[in-house]
Protein backbone atom coordinates (compact mmCIF):
# COMPACT_ATOMS: atom_id res chain seq x y z
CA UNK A 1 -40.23 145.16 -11.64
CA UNK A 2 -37.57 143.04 -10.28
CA UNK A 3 -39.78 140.31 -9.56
CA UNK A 4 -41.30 140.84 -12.88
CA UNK A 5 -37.86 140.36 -14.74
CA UNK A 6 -36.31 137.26 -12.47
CA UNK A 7 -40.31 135.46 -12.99
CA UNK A 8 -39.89 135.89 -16.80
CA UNK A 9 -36.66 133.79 -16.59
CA UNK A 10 -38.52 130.64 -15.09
CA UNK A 11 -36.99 131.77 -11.44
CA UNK A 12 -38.94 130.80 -8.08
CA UNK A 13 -39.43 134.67 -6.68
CA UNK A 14 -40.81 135.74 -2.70
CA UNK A 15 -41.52 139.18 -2.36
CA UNK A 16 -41.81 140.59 1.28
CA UNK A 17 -43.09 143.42 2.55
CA UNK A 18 -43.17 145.54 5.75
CA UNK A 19 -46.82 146.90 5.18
CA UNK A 20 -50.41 144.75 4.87
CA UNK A 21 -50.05 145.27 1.14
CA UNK A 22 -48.15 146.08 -1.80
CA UNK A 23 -47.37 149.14 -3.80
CA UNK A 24 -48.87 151.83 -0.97
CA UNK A 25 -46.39 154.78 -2.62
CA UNK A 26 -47.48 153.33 -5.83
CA UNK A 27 -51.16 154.41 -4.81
CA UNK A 28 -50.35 157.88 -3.15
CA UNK A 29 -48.88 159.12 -6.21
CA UNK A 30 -52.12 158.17 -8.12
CA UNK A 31 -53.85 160.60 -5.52
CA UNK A 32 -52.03 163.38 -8.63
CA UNK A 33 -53.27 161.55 -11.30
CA UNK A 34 -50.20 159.18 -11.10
CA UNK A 35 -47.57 160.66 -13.33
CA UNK A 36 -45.49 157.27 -14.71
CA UNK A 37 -43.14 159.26 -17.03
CA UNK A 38 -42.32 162.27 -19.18
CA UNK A 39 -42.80 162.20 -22.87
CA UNK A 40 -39.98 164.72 -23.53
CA UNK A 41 -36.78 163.00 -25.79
CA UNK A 42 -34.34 160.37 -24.56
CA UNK A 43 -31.40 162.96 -23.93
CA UNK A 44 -33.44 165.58 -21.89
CA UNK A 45 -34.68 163.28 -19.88
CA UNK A 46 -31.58 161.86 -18.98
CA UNK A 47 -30.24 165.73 -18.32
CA UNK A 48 -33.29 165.55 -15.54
CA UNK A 49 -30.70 163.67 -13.19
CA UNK A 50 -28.01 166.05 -12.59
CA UNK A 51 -25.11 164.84 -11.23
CA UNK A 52 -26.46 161.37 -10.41
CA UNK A 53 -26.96 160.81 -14.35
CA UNK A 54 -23.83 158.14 -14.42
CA UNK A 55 -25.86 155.86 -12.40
CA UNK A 56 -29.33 156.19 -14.25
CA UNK A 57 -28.63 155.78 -17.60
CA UNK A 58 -27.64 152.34 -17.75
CA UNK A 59 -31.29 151.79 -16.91
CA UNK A 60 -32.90 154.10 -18.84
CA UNK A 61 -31.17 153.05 -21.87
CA UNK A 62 -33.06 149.61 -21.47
CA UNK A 63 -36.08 150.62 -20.35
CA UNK A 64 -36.80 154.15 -20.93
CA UNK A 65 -40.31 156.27 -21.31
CA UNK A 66 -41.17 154.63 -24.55
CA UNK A 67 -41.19 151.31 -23.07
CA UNK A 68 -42.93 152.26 -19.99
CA UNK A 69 -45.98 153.30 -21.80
CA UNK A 70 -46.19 150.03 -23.28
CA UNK A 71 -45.49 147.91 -20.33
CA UNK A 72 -48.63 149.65 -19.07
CA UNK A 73 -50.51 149.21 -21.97
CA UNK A 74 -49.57 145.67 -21.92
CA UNK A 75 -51.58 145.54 -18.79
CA UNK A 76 -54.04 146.91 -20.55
CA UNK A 77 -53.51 150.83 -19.13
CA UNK A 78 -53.42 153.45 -22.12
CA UNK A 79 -51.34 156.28 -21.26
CA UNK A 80 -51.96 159.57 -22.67
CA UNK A 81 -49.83 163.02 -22.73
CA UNK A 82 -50.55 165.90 -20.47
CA UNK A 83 -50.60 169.43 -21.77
CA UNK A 84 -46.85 169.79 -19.62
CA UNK A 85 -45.51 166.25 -21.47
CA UNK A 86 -46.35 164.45 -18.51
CA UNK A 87 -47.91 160.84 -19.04
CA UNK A 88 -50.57 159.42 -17.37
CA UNK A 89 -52.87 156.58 -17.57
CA UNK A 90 -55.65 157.48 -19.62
CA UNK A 91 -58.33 156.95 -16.12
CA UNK A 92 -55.14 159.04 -13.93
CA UNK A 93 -55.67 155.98 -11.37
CA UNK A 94 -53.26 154.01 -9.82
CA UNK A 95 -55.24 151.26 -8.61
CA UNK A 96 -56.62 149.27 -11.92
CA UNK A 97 -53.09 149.64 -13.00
CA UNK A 98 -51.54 148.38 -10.10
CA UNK A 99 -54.50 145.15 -9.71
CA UNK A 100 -53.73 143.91 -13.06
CA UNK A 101 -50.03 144.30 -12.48
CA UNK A 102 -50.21 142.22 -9.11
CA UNK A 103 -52.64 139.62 -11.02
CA UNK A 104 -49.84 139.14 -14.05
CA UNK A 105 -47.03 138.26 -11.53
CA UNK A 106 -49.39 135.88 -9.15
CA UNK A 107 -50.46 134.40 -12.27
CA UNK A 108 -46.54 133.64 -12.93
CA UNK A 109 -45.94 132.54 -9.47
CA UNK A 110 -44.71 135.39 -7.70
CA UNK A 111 -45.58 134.60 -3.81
CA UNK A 112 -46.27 137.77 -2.03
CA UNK A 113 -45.63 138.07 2.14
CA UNK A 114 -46.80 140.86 3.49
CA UNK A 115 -46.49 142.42 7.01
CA UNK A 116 -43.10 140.83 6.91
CA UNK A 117 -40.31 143.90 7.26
CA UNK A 118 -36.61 142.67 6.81
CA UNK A 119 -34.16 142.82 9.74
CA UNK A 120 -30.70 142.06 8.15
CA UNK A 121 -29.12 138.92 8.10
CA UNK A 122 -28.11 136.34 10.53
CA UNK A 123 -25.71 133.51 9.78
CA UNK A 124 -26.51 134.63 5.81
CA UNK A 125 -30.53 134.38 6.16
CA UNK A 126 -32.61 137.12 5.80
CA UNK A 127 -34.85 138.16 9.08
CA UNK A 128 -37.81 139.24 8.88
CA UNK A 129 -40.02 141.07 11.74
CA UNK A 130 -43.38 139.43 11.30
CA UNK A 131 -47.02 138.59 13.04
CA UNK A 132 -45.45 135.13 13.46
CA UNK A 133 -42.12 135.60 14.78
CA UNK A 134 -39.08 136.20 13.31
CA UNK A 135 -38.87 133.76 10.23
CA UNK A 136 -35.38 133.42 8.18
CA UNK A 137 -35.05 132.99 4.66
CA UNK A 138 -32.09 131.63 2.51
CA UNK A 139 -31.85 132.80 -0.55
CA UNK A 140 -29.38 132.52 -3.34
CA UNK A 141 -30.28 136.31 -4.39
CA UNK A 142 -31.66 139.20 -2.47
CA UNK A 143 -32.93 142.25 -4.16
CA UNK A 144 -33.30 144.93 -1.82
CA UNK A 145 -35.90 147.66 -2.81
CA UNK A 146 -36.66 149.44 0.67
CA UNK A 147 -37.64 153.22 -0.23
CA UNK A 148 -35.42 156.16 0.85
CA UNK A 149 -36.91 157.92 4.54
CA UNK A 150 -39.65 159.96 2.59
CA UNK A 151 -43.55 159.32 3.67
CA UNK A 152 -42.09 157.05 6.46
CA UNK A 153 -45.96 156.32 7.21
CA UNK A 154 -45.99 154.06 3.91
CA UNK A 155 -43.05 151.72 4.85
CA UNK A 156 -39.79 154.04 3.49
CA UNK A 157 -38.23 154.99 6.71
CA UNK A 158 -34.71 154.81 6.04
CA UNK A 159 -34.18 151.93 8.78
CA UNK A 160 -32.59 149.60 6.78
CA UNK A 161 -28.98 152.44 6.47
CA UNK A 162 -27.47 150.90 9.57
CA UNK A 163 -27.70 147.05 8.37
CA UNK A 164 -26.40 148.05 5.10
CA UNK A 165 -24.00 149.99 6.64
CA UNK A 166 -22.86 147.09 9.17
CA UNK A 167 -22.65 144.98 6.27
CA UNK A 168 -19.75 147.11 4.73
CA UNK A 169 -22.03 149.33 1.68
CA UNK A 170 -20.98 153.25 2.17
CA UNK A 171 -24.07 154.88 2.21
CA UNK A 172 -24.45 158.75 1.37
CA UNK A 173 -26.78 160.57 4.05
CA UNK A 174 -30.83 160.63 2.97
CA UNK A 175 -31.70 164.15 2.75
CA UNK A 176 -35.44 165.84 1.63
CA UNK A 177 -36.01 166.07 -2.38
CA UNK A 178 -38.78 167.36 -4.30
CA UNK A 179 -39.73 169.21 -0.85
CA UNK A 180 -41.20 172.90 -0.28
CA UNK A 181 -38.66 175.37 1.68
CA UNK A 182 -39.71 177.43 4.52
CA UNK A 183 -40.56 181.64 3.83
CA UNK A 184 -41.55 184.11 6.47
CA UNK A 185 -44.40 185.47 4.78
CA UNK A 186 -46.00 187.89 6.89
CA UNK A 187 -49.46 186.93 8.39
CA UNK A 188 -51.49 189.23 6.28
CA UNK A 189 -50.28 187.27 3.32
CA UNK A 190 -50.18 183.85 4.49
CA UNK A 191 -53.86 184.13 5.30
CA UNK A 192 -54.94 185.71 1.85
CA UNK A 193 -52.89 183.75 -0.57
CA UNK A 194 -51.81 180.19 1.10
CA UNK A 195 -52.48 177.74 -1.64
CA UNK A 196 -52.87 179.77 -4.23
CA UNK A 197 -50.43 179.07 -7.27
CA UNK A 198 -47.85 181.28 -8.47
CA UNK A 199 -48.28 181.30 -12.79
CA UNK A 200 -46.40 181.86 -14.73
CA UNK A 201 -42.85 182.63 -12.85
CA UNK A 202 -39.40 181.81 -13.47
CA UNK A 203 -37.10 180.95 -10.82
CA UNK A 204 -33.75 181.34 -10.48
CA UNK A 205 -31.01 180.08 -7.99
CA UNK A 206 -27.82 181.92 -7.55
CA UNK A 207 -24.95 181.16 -10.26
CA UNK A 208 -28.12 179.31 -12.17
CA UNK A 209 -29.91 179.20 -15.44
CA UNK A 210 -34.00 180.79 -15.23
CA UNK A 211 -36.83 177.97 -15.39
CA UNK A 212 -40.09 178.43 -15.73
CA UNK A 213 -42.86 176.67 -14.20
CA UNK A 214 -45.29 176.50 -11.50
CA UNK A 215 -45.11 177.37 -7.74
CA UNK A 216 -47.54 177.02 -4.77
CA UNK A 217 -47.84 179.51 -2.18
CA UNK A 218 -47.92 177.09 1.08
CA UNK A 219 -48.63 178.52 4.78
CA UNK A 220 -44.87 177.37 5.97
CA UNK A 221 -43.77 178.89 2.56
CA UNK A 222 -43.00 177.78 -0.94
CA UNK A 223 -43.50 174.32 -2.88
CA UNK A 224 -44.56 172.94 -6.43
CA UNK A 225 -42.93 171.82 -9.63
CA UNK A 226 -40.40 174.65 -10.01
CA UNK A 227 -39.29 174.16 -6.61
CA UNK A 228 -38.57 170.28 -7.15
CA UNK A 229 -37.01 170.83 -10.62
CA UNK A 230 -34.14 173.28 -9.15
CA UNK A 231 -33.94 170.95 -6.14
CA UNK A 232 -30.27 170.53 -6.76
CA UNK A 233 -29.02 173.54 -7.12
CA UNK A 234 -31.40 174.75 -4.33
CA UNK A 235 -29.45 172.38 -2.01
CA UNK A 236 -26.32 173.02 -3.43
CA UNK A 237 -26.58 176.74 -2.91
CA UNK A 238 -27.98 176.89 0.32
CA UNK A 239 -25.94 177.57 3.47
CA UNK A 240 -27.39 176.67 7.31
CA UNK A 241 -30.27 179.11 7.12
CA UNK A 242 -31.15 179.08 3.61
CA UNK A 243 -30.70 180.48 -0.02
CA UNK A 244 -31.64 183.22 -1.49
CA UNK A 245 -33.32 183.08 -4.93
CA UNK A 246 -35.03 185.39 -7.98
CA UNK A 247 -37.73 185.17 -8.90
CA UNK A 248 -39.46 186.82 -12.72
CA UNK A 249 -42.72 187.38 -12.66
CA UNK A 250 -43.13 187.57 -16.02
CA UNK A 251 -41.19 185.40 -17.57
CA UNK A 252 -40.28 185.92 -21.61
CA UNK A 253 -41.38 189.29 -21.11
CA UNK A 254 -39.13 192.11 -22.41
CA UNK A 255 -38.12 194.00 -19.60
CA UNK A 256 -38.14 197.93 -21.51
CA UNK A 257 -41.47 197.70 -22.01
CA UNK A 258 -42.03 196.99 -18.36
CA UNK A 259 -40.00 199.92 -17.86
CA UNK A 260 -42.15 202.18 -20.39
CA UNK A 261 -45.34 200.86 -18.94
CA UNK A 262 -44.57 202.03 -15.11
CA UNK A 263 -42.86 205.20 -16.56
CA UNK A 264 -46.24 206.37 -18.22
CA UNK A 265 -48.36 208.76 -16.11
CA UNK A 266 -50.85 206.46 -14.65
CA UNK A 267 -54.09 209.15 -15.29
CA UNK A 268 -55.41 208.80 -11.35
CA UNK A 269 -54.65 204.90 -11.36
CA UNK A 270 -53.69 203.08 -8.38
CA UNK A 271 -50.26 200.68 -8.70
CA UNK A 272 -52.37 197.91 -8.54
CA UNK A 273 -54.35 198.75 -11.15
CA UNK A 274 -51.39 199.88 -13.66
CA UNK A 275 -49.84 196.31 -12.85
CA UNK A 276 -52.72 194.79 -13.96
CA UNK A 277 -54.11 197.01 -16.67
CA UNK A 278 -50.60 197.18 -18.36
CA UNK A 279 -48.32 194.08 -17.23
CA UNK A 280 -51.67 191.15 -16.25
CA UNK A 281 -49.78 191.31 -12.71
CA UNK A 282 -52.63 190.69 -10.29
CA UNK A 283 -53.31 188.21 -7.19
CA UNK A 284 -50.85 186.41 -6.00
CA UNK A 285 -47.41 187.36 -8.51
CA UNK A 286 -48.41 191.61 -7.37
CA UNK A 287 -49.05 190.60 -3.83
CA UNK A 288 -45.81 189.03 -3.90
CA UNK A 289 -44.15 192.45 -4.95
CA UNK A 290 -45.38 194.15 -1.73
CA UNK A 291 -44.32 191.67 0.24
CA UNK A 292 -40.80 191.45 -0.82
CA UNK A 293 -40.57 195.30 -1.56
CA UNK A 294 -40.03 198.27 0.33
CA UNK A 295 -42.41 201.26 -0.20
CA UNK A 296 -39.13 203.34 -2.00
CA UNK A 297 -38.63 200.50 -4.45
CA UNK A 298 -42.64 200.11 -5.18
CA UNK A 299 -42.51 203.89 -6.04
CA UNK A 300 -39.87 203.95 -8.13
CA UNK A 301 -40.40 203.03 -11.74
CA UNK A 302 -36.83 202.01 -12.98
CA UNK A 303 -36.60 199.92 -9.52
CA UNK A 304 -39.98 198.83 -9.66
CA UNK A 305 -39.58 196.95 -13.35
CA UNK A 306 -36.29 195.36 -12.40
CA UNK A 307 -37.34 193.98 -9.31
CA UNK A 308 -40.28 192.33 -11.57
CA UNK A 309 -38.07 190.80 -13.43
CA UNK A 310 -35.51 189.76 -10.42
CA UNK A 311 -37.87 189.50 -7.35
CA UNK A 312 -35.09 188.83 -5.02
CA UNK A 313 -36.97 186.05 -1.91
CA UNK A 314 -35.36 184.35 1.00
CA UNK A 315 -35.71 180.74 0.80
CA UNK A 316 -35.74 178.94 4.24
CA UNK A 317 -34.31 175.43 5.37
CA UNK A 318 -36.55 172.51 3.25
CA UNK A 319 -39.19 170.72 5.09
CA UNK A 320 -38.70 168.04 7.16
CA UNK A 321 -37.74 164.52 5.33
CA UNK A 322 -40.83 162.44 6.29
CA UNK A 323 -43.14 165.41 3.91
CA UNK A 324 -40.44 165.01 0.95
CA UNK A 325 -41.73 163.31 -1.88
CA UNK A 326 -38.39 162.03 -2.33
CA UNK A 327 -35.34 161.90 -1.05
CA UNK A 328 -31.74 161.77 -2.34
CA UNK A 329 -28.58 160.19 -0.84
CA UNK A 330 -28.63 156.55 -0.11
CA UNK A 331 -26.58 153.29 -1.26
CA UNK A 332 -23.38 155.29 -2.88
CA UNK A 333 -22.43 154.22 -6.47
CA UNK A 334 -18.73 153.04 -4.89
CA UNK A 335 -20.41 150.34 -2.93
CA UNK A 336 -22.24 149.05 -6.23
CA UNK A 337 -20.96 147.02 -8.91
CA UNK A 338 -21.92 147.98 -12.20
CA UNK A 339 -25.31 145.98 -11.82
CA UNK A 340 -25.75 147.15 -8.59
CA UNK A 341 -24.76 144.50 -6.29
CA UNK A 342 -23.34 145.23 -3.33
CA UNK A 343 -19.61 144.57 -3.83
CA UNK A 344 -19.62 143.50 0.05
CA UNK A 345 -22.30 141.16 -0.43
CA UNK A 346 -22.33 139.80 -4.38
CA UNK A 347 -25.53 137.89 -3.80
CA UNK A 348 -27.55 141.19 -2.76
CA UNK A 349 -28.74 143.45 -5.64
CA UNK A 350 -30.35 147.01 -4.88
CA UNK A 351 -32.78 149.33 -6.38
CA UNK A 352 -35.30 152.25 -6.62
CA UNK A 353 -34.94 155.32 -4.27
CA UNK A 354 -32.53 153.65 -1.63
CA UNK A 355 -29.84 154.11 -4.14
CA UNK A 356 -27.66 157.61 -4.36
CA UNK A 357 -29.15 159.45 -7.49
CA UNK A 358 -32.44 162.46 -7.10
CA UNK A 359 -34.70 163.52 -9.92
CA UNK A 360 -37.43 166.13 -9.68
CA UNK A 361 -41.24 165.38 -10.47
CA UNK A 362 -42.69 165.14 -13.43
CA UNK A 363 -42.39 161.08 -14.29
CA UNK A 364 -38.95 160.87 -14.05
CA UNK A 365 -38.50 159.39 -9.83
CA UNK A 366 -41.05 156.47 -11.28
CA UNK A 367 -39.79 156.08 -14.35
CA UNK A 368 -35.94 155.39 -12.57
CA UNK A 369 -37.56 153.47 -9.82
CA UNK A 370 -39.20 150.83 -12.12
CA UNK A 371 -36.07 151.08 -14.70
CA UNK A 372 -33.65 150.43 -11.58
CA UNK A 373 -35.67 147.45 -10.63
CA UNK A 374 -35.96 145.66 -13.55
CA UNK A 375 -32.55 145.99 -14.16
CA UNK A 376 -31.57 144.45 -10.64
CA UNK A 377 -34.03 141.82 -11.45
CA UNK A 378 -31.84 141.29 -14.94
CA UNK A 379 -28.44 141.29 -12.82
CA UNK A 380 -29.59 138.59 -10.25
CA UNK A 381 -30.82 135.93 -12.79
CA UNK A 382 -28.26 136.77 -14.84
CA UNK A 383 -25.36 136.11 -11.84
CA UNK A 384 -27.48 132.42 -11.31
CA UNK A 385 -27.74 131.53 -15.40
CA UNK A 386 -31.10 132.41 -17.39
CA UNK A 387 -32.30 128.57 -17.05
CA UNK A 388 -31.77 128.18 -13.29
CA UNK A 389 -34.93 127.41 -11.63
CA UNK A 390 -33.92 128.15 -8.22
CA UNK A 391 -33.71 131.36 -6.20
């Protein structure tokens, strides 16, 4: 996207990258269908970045979910709305997308160099790690769009935080987003129910609001949408062995009539078959009940219904960084100007995830990626003068 914005201005534009080829992440996340954006409104989007909002919506107000759809359709890539709001390309591939993307910008000059992975500066040139040496560059701008430390495997290992560092940015500590969280389940349950989903539940972190969504039963313990939506306040909440969290598992339903439905003499049923014959709690969301419940509270009716409501489940440490889809933390907004150059080094712009802001799934990561990069583009040809030819 940066490339895409300094090439429309008539600039002379390198791109260089670590891996044999471009856009690898890009691909992975059409393994889901590739998600590019959310069609909910303009304002509840933007609420989608917590705290790190200041820092997003300067690029979201010029390029925002509306004119992501028809960038892509540009490219000839109709998009069309999920049942959730979510937006997809009509084929939910990556690939065509991303061949008639790299076509466009070859076609305008871009010159792509690939197994080239950048090694800071020396004596102001770039240096680059490559099959031929180490080659330096001189450039009169540098965009820097080098991934967070999130599916290290793809390129985004996080190595670039000590040159940055060295050259004087501040640079907040990368840390696992949009990640699943450990949960002792016992064996019994692991075995039946890992990767099985959990629908429809609310979750709920302590001194939080309820939101409903999706979660996946995993073999190490919890992940899925609902997970990566309360992200924030998971990691906010969470001390060094983990948070504790509700769970309703039946969410919108009116909790006296859960009451009145355990109250009334079951005729010879089993639980089970009251919790399913009465509430449609089966599978997975009953199994969970036993698991988190003692025998006392499972035979107790006015315990039994609140607990359904307010499941209460230990949430372990996140997993590791390098099975995050994301990460937060990164370039801090204090070492940015307000086009996000480095204020230690004017000439060098920054974007996508290796800036400090976090989002949860659900279109909104790419969306702020590709937003954040055309805007850097924007910044560096504007700092050189729309006509220059030179970069």
């Amino acid at each position: 996207m940066a490339a895409e914005a300094c090439l429309g201005a008539g600039l002379s534009v390198h791109l260089f990258e670590a891996k044999g080829s471009v856009g690898r992440k890009f691909l992975l996340a059409g393994k889901g269908g590739l998600n590019l954006t959310h069609s909910e409104d303009g304002e509840r989007f933007l609420t989608r970045f917590g705290a790190t909002r200041p820092m997003v919506e300067p690029w979201l107000r010029e390029f925002d979910a509306a004119a992501l759809r028809e960038w892509a359709r540009e490219l000839g890539v109709e998009t069309v709305v999920g049942s959730s709001g979510r937006v997809f390309p009509k084929d939910f591939k990556a690939a065509p997308l991303l061949r008639s993307w790299l076509r466009r910008l070859r076609a305008e000059g871009l010159q792509v160099h690939v197994h080239h992975r950048w090694r800071g500066w020396v004596d102001g040139a770039l240096v680059f790690e490559s099959p031929d040496g180490e080659p330096r560059v001189t450039a009169r701008r540098s965009i820097l769009a080098l991934g967070g430390g999130s599916w290290p495997v793809l390129g985004s290992d996080g190595a670039w935080v000590p040159l940055l560092e060295s050259a004087g940015a501040q640079v907040t500590p990368l840390r696992a987003s949009n990640v699943g969280y450990t949960v002792e389940w016992s064996d019994l349950f692991r075995q039946r129910f890992a990767g099985e989903p959990i629908k429809p539940v609310a979750l709920r972190v302590p001194g939080g609001a309820w939101r409903q969504g999706e979660l996946l039963v995993a073999d190490y313990g919890l992940e899925g949408s609902l997970v990566y939506a309360q992200g924030q306040a998971l990691a906010g909440a969470a001390d060094e062995s983990g948070v504790d969290v509700e769970l309703d598992l039946i969410p919108g339903g009116d909790s006296r009539r859960t009451r009145e439905a355990l109250r009334a003499p079951r005729n010879g049923r089993s639980l089970s078959e009251v919790l399913r014959r009465r509430l449609g709690l089966a599978g997975v969301r009953a199994a969970l009940l036993r698991e988190c419940l003692d025998q006392a509270s499972l035979a107790d009716p006015a315990t039994l219904a609140a607990r359904i409501h307010q499941l209460p489940l230990r949430l372990g440490l996140p997993r590791p960084m390098a099975e995050a889809i994301s990460t937060a933390g990164g370039v801090a907004a204090e070492s940015l100007s307000t086009e996000c150059a480095l204020q230690a080094r004017p000439d060098v712009f920054c974007a996508g995830e290796m800036l400090d802001w976090d989002a949860p799934t659900g279109g909104y990561l790419l969306t702020a990626c590709m937003a954040s990069g055309r805007a850097a583009g924007i910044a560096a040809r504007r700092s050189l003068g729309q006509d220059d030819g030179a970069a």
